[in-house]
N, C-alpha and C. Protein backbone atom coordinates (compact mmCIF):
# COMPACT_ATOMS: atom_id res chain seq x y z
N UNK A 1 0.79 -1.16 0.00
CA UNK A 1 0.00 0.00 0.00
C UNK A 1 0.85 1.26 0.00
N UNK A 2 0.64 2.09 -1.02
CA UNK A 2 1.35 3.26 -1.08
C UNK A 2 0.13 4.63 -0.99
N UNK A 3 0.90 5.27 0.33
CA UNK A 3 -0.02 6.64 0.96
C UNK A 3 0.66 7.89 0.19
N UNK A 4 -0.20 8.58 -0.43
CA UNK A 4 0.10 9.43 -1.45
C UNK A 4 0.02 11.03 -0.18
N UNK A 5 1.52 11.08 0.18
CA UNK A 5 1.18 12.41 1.20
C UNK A 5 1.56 13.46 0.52
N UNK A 6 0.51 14.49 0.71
CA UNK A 6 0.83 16.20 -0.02
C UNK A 6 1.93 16.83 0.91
N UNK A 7 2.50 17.21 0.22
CA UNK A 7 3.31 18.19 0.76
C UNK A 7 2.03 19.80 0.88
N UNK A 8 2.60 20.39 2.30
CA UNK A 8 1.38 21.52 2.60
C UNK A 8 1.73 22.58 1.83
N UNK A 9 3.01 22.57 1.69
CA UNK A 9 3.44 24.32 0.77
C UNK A 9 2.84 23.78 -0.56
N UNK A 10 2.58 23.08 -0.99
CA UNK A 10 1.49 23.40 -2.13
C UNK A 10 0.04 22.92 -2.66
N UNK A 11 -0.86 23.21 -0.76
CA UNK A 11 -1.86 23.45 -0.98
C UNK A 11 -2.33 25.00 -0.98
N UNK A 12 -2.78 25.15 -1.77
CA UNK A 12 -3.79 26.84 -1.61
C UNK A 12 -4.10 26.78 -0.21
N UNK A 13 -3.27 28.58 -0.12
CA UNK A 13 -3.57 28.61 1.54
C UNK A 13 -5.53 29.10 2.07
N UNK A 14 -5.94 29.08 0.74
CA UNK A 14 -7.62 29.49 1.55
C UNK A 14 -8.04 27.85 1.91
N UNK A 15 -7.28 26.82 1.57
CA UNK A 15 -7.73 25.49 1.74
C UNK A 15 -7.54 24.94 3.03
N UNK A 16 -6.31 25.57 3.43
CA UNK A 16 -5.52 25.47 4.63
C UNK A 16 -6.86 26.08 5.76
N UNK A 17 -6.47 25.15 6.93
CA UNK A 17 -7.34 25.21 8.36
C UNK A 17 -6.91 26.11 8.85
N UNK A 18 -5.77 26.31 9.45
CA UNK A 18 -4.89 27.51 10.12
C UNK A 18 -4.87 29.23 9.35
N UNK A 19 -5.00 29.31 8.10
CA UNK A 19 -5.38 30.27 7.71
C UNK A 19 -7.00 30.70 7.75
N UNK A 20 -7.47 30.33 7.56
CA UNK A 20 -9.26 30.60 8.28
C UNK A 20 -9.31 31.10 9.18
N UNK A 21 -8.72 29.86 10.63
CA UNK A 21 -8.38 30.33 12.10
C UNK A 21 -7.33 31.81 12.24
N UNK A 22 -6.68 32.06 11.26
CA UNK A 22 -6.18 33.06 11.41
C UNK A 22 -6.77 34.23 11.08
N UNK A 23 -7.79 34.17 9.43
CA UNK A 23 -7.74 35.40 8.57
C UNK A 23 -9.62 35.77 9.69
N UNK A 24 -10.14 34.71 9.94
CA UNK A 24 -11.95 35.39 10.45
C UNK A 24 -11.60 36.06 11.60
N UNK A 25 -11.24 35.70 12.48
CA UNK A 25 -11.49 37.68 13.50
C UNK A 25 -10.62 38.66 12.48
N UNK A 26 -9.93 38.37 12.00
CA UNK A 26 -9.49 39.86 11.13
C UNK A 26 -10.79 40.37 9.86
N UNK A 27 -11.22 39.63 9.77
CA UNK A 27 -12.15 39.68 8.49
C UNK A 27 -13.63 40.30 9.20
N UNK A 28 -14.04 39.97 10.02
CA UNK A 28 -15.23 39.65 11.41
C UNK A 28 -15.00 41.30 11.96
N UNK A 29 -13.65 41.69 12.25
CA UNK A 29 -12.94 43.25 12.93
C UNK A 29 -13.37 44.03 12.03
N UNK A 30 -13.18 43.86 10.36
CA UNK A 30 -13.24 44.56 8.93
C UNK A 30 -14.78 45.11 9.15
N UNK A 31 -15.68 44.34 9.15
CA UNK A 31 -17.15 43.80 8.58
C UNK A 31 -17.89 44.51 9.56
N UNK A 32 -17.20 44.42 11.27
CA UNK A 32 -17.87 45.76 12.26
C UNK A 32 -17.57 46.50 12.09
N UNK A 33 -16.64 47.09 11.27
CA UNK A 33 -16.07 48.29 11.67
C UNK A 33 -16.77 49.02 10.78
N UNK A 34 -17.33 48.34 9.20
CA UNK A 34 -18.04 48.97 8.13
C UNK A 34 -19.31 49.23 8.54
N UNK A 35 -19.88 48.48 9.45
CA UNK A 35 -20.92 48.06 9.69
C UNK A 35 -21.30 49.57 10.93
N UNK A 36 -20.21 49.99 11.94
CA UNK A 36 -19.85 50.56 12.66
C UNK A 36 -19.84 52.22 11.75
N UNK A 37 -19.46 52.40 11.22
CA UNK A 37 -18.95 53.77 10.24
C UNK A 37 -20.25 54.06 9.63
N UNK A 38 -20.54 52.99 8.94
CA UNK A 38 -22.27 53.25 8.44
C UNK A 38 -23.07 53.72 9.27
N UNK A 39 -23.25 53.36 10.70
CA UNK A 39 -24.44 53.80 11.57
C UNK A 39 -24.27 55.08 11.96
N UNK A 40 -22.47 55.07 12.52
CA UNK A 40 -22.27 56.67 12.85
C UNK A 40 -22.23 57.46 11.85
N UNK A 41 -22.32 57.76 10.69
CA UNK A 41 -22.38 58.41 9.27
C UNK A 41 -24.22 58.96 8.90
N UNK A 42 -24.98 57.63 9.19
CA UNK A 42 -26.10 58.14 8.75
C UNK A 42 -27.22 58.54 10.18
N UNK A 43 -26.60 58.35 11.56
CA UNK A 43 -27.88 58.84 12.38
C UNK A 43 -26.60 59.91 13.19
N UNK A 44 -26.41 61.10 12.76
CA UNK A 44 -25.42 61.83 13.30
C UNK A 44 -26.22 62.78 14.44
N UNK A 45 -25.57 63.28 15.60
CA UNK A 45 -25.99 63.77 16.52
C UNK A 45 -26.25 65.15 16.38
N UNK A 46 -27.50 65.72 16.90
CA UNK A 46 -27.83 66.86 17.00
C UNK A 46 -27.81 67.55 18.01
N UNK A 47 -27.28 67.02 18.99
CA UNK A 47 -27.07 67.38 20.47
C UNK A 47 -26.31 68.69 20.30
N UNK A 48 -24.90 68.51 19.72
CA UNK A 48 -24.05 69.37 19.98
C UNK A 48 -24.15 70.65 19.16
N UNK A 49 -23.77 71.54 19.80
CA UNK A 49 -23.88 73.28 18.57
C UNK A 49 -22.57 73.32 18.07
N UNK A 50 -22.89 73.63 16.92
CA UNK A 50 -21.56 73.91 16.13
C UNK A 50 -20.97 75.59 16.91
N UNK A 51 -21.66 76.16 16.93
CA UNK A 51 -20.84 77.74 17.32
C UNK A 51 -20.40 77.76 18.53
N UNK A 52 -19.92 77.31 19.09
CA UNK A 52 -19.75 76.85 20.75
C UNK A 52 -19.25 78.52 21.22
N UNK A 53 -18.15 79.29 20.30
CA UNK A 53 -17.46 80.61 20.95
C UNK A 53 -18.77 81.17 20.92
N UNK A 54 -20.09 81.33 20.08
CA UNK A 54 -21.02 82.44 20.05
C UNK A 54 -21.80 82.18 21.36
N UNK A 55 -21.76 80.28 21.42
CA UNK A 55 -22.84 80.45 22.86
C UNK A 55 -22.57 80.60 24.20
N UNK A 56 -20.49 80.43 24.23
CA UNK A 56 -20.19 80.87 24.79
C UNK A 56 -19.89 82.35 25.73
N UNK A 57 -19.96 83.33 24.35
CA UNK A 57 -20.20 84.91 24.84
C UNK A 57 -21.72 85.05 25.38
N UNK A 58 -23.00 84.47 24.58
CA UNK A 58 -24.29 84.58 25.05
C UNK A 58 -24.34 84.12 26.72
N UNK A 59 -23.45 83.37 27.09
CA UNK A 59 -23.60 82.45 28.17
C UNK A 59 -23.85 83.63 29.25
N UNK A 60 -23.23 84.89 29.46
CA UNK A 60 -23.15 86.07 30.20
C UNK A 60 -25.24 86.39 30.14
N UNK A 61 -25.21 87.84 29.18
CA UNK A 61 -25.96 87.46 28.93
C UNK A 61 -27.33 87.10 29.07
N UNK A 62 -27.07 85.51 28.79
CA UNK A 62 -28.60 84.73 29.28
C UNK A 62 -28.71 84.94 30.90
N UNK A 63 -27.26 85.00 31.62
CA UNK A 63 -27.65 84.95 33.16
C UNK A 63 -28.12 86.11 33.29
N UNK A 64 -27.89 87.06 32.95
CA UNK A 64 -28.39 88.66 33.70
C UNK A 64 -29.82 88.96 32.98
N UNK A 65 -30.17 87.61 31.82
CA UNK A 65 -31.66 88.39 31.55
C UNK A 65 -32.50 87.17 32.66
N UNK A 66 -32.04 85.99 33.25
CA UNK A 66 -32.61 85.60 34.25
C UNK A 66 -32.61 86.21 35.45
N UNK A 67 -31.77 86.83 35.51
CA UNK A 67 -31.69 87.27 36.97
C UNK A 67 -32.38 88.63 37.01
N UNK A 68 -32.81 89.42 35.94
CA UNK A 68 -33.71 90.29 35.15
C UNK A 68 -35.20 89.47 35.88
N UNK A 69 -35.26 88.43 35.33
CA UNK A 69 -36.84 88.23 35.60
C UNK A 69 -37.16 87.40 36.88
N UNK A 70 -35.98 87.21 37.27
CA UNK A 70 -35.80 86.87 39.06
C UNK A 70 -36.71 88.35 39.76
N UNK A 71 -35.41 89.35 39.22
CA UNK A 71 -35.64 91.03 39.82
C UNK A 71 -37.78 91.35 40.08
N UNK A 72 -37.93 91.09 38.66
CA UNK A 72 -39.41 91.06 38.35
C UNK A 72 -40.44 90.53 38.81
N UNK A 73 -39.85 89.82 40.01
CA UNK A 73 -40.76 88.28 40.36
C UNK A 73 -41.55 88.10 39.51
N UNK A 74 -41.22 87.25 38.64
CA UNK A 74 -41.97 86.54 37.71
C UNK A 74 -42.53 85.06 37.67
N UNK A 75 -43.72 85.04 37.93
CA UNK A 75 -44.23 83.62 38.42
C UNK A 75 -45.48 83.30 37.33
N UNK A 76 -45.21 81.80 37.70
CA UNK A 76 -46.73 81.60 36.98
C UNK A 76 -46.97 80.15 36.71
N UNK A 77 -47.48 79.62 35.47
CA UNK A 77 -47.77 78.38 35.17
C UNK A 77 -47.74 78.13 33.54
N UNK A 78 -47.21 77.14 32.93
CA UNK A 78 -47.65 76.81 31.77
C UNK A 78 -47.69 75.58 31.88
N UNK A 79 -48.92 75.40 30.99
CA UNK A 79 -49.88 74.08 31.06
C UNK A 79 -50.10 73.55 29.12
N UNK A 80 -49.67 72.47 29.09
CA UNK A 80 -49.75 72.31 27.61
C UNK A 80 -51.38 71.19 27.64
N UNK A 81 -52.09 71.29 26.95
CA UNK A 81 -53.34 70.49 27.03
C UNK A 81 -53.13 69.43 25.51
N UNK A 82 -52.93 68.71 25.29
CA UNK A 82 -53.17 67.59 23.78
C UNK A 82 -54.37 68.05 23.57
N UNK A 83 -55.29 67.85 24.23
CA UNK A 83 -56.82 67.03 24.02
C UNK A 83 -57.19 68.99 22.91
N UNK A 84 -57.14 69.97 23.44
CA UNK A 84 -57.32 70.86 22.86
C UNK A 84 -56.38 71.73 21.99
N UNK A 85 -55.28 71.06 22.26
CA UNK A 85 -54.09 71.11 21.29
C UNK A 85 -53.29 72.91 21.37
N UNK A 86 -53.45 73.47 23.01
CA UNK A 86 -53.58 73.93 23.26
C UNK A 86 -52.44 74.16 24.54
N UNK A 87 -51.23 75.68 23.93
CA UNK A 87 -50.84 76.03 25.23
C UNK A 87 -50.88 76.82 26.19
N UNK A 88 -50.89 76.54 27.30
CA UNK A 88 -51.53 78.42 28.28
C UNK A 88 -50.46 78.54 29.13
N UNK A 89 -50.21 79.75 29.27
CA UNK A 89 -49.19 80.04 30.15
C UNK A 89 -50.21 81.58 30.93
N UNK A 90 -50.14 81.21 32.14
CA UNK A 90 -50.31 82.13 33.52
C UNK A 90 -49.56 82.64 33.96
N UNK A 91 -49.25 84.49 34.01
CA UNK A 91 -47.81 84.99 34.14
C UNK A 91 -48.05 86.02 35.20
N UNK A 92 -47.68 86.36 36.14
CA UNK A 92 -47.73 87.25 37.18
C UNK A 92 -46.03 87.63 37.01
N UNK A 93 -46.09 88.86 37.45
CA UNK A 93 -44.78 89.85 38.27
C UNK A 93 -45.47 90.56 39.12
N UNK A 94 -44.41 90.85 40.26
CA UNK A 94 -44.50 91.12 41.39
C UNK A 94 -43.99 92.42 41.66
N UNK A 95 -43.45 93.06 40.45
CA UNK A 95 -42.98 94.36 40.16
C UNK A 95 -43.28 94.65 39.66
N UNK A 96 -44.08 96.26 39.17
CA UNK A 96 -44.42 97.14 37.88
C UNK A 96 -43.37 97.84 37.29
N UNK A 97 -42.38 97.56 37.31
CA UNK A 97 -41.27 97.97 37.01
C UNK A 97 -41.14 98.00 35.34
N UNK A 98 -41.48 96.98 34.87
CA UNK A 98 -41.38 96.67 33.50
C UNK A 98 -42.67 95.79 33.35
N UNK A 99 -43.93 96.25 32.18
CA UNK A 99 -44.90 95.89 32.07
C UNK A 99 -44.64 94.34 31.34
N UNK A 100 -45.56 93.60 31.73
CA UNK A 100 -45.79 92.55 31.08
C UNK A 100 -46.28 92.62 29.42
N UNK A 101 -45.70 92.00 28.45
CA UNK A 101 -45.78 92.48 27.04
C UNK A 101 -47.44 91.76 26.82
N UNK A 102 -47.47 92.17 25.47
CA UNK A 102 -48.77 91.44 24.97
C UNK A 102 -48.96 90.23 24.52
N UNK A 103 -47.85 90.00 23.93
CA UNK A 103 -47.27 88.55 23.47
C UNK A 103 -45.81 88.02 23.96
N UNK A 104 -45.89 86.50 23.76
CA UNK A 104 -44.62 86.15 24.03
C UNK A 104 -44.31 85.11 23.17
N UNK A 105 -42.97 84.70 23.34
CA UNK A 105 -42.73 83.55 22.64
C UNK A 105 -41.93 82.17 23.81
N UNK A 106 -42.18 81.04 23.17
CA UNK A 106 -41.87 80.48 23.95
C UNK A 106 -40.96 79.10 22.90
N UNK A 107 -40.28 78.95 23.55
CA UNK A 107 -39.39 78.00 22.27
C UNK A 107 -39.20 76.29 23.03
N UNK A 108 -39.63 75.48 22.19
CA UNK A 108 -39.23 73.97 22.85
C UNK A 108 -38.23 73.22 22.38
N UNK A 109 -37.51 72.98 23.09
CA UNK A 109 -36.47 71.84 22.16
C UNK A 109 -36.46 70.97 22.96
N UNK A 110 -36.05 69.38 22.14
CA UNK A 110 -36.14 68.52 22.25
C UNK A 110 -34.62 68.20 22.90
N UNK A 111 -34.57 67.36 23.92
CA UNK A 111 -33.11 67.26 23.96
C UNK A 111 -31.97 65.91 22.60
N UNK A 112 -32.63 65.61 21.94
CA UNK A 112 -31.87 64.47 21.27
C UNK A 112 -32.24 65.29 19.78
N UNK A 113 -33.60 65.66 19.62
CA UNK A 113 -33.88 65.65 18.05
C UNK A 113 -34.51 67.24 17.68
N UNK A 114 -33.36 67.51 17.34
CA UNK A 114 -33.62 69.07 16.62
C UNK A 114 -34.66 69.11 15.80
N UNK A 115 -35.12 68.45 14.62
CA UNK A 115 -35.97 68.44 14.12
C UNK A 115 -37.56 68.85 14.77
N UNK A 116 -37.63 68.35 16.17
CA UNK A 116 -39.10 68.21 17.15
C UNK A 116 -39.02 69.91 18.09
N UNK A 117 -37.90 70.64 17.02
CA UNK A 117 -38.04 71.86 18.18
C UNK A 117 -39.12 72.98 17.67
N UNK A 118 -39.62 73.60 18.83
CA UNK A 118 -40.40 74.73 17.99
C UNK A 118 -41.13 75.97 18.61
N UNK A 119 -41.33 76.98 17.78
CA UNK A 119 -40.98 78.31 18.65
C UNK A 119 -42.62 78.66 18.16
N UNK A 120 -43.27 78.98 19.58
CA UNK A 120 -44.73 79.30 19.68
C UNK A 120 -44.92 80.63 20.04
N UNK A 121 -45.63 81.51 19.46
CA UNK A 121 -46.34 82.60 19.67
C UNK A 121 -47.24 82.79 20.62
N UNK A 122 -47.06 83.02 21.83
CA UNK A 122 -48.19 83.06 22.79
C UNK A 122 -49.10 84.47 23.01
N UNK A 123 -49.96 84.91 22.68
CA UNK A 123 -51.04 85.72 22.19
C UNK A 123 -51.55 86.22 24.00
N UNK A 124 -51.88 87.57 23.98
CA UNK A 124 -52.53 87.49 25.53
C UNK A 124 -54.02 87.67 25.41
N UNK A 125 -54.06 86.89 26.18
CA UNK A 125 -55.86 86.49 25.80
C UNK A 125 -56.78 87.20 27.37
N UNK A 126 -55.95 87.30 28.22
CA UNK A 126 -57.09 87.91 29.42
C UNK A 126 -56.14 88.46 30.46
N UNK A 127 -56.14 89.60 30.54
CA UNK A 127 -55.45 90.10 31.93
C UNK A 127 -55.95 91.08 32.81
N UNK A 128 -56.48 91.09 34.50
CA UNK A 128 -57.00 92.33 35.11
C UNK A 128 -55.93 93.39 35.40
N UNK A 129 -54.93 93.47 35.11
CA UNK A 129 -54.02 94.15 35.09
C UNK A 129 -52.71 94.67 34.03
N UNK A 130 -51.84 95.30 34.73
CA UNK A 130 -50.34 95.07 33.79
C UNK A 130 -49.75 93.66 34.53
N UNK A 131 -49.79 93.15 35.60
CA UNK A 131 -49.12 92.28 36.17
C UNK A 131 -49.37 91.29 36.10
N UNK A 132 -50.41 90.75 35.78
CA UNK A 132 -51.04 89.29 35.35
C UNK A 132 -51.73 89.17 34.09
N UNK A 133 -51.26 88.49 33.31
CA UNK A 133 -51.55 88.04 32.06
C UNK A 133 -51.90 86.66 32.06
N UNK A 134 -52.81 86.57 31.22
CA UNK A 134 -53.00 84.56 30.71
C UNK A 134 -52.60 85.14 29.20
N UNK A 135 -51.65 83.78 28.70
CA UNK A 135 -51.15 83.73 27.57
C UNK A 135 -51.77 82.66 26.66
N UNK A 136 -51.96 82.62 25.26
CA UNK A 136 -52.96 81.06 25.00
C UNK A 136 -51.86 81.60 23.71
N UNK A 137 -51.77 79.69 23.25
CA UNK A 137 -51.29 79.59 21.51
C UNK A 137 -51.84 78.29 21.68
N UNK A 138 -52.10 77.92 20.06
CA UNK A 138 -52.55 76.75 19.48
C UNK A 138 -51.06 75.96 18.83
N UNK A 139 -51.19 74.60 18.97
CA UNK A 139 -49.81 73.93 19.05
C UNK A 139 -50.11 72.32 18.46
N UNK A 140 -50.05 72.05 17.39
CA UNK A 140 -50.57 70.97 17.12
C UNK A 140 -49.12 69.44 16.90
N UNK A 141 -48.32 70.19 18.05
CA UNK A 141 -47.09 68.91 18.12
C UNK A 141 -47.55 67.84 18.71
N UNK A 142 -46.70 66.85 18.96
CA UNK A 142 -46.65 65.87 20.12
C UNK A 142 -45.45 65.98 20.74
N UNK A 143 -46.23 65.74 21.97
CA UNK A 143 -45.55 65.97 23.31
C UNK A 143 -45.84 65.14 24.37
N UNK A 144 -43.96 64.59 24.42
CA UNK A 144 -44.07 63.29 25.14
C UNK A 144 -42.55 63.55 25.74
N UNK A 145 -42.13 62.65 26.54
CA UNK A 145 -40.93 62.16 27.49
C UNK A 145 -41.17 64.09 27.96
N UNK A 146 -38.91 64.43 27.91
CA UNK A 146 -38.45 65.56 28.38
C UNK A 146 -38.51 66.80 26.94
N UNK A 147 -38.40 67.87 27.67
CA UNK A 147 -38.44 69.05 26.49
C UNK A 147 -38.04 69.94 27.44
N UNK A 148 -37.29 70.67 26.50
CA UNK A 148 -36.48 72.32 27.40
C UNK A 148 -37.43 73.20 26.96
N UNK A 149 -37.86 73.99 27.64
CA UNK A 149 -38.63 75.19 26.98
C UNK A 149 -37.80 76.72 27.49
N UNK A 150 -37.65 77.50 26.91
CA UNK A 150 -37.71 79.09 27.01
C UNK A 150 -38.29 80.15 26.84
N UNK A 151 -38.79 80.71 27.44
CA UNK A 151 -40.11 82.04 27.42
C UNK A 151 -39.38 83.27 27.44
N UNK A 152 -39.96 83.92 26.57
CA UNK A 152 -39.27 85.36 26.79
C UNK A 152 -40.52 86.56 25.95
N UNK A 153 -40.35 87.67 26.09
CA UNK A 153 -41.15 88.27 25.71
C UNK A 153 -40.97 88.27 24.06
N UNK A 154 -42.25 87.95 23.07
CA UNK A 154 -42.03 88.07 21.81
C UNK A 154 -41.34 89.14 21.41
N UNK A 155 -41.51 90.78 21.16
CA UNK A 155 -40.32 91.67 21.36
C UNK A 155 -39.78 92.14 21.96
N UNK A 156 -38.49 90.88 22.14
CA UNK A 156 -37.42 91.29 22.74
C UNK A 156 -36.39 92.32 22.63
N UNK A 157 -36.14 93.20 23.24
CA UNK A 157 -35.12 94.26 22.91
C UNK A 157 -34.06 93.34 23.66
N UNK A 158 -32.88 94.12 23.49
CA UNK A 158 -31.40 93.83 24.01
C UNK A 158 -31.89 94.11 25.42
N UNK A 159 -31.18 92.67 26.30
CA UNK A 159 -31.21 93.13 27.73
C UNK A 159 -32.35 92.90 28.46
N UNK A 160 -33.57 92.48 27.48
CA UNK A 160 -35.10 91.98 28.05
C UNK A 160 -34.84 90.71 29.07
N UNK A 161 -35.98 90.02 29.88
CA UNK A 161 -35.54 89.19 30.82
C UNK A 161 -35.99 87.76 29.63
N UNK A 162 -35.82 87.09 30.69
CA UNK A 162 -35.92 85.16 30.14
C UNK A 162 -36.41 84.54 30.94
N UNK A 163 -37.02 83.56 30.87
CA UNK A 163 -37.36 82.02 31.64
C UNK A 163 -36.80 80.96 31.07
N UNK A 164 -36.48 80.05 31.63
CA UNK A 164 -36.60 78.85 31.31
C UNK A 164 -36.11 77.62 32.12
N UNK A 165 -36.57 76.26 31.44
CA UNK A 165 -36.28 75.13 32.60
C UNK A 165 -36.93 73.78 31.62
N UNK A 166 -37.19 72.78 32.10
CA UNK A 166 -37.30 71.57 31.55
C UNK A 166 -38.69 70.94 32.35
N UNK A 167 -39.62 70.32 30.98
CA UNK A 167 -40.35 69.43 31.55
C UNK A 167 -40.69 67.99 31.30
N UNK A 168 -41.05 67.40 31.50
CA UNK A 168 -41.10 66.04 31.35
C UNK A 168 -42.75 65.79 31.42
N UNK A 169 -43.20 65.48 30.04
CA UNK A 169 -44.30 65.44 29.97
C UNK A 169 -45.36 63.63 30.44
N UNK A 170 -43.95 62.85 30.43
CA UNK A 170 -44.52 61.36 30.87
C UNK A 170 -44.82 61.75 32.50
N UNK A 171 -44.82 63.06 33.26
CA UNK A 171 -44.74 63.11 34.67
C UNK A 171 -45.91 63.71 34.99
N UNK A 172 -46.25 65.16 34.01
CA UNK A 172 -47.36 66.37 34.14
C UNK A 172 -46.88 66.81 32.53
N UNK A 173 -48.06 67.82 32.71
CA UNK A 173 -48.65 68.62 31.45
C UNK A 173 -48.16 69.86 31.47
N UNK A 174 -48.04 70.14 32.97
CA UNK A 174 -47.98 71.47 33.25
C UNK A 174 -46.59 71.96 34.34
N UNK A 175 -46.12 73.04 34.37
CA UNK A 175 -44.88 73.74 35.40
C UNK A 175 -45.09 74.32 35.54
N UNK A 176 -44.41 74.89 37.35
CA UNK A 176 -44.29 75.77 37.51
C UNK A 176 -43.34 76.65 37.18
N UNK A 177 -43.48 77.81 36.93
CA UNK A 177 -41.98 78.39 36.49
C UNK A 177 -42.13 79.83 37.60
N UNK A 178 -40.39 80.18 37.71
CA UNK A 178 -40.64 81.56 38.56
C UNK A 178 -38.86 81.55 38.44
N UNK A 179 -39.48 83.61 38.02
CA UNK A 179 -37.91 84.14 37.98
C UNK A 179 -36.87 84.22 38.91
């Protein structure tokens, strides 16, 4: 009986066992990594601001127009309703110092998805005074989990005051807010 043995240097090395065992986690590393580049390429983050020096100088600023509507005691409530698709905001100051405007605006952003942000016109619909206002706008988003909101008077001059803070609508509908 004659055993016909191959010599290994001339089998094709994709035939070879030890090259397989060698080349698949390198091949397997390749295939996540494409796989990896693709996902971060097409769902890119909106979190971050590109102008970071501009929001950095604003950063001043935003504190002294809060601390503006601190000065003002500025209190109140906004209440978002679905069912009437409907937002109200209840605004008292505690100072006549600077009248309460006629309108305001109020801006929502989403914390993950820029796309879901959006800036509402709030209209004044009933006030017995300069110091208490009810504010109403019609709002036909959805509104769910967290959202940042900011209030400020629709014309704003340089130096006007601000609100703002975060709500979480899986909790309440409605916040309190105060300067």
């Amino acid at each position: 009986m004659t055993e016909h043995l191959v010599d290994p240097s001339t089998i094709p090395a994709y035939k070879q066992k030890w090259f397989w065992f060698i080349m698949s986690p390198l091949i397997l590393v390749i295939i996540a990594c494409c796989i990896t580049v693709t996902i971060a390429v097409s769902n890119r983050d909106d979190v971050v601001i590109g102008d970071y020096y501009k929001e950095g100088l604003l950063l001043n600023e935003k504190k002294s127009q809060q601390e503006l509507a601190a000065k003002l005691g500025l209190r109140g409530q906004l209440t978002f309703d679905a069912e009437l698709a409907e937002v109200v905001l209840r605004l008292q100051a505690t100072s006549a110092s600077e009248p309460l405007p006629s309108s305001m605006t109020l801006k929502m952003s989403h914390p993950a998805f820029s796309d879901r942000d959006a800036t509402i016109t709030m209209k004044k619909i009933a006030g017995a005074d300069s110091l208490s206002f009810i504010y109403s706008a019609e709002y036909l988003g959805e509104w769910n989990n967290r959202w940042y909101w900011h209030l400020e008077p629709a014309a704003q001059a340089t130096g006007g005051w601000q609100l703002k803070g975060e709500i979480d609508f899986s909790q309440s509908n409605s916040v309190d807010i105060q300067g």
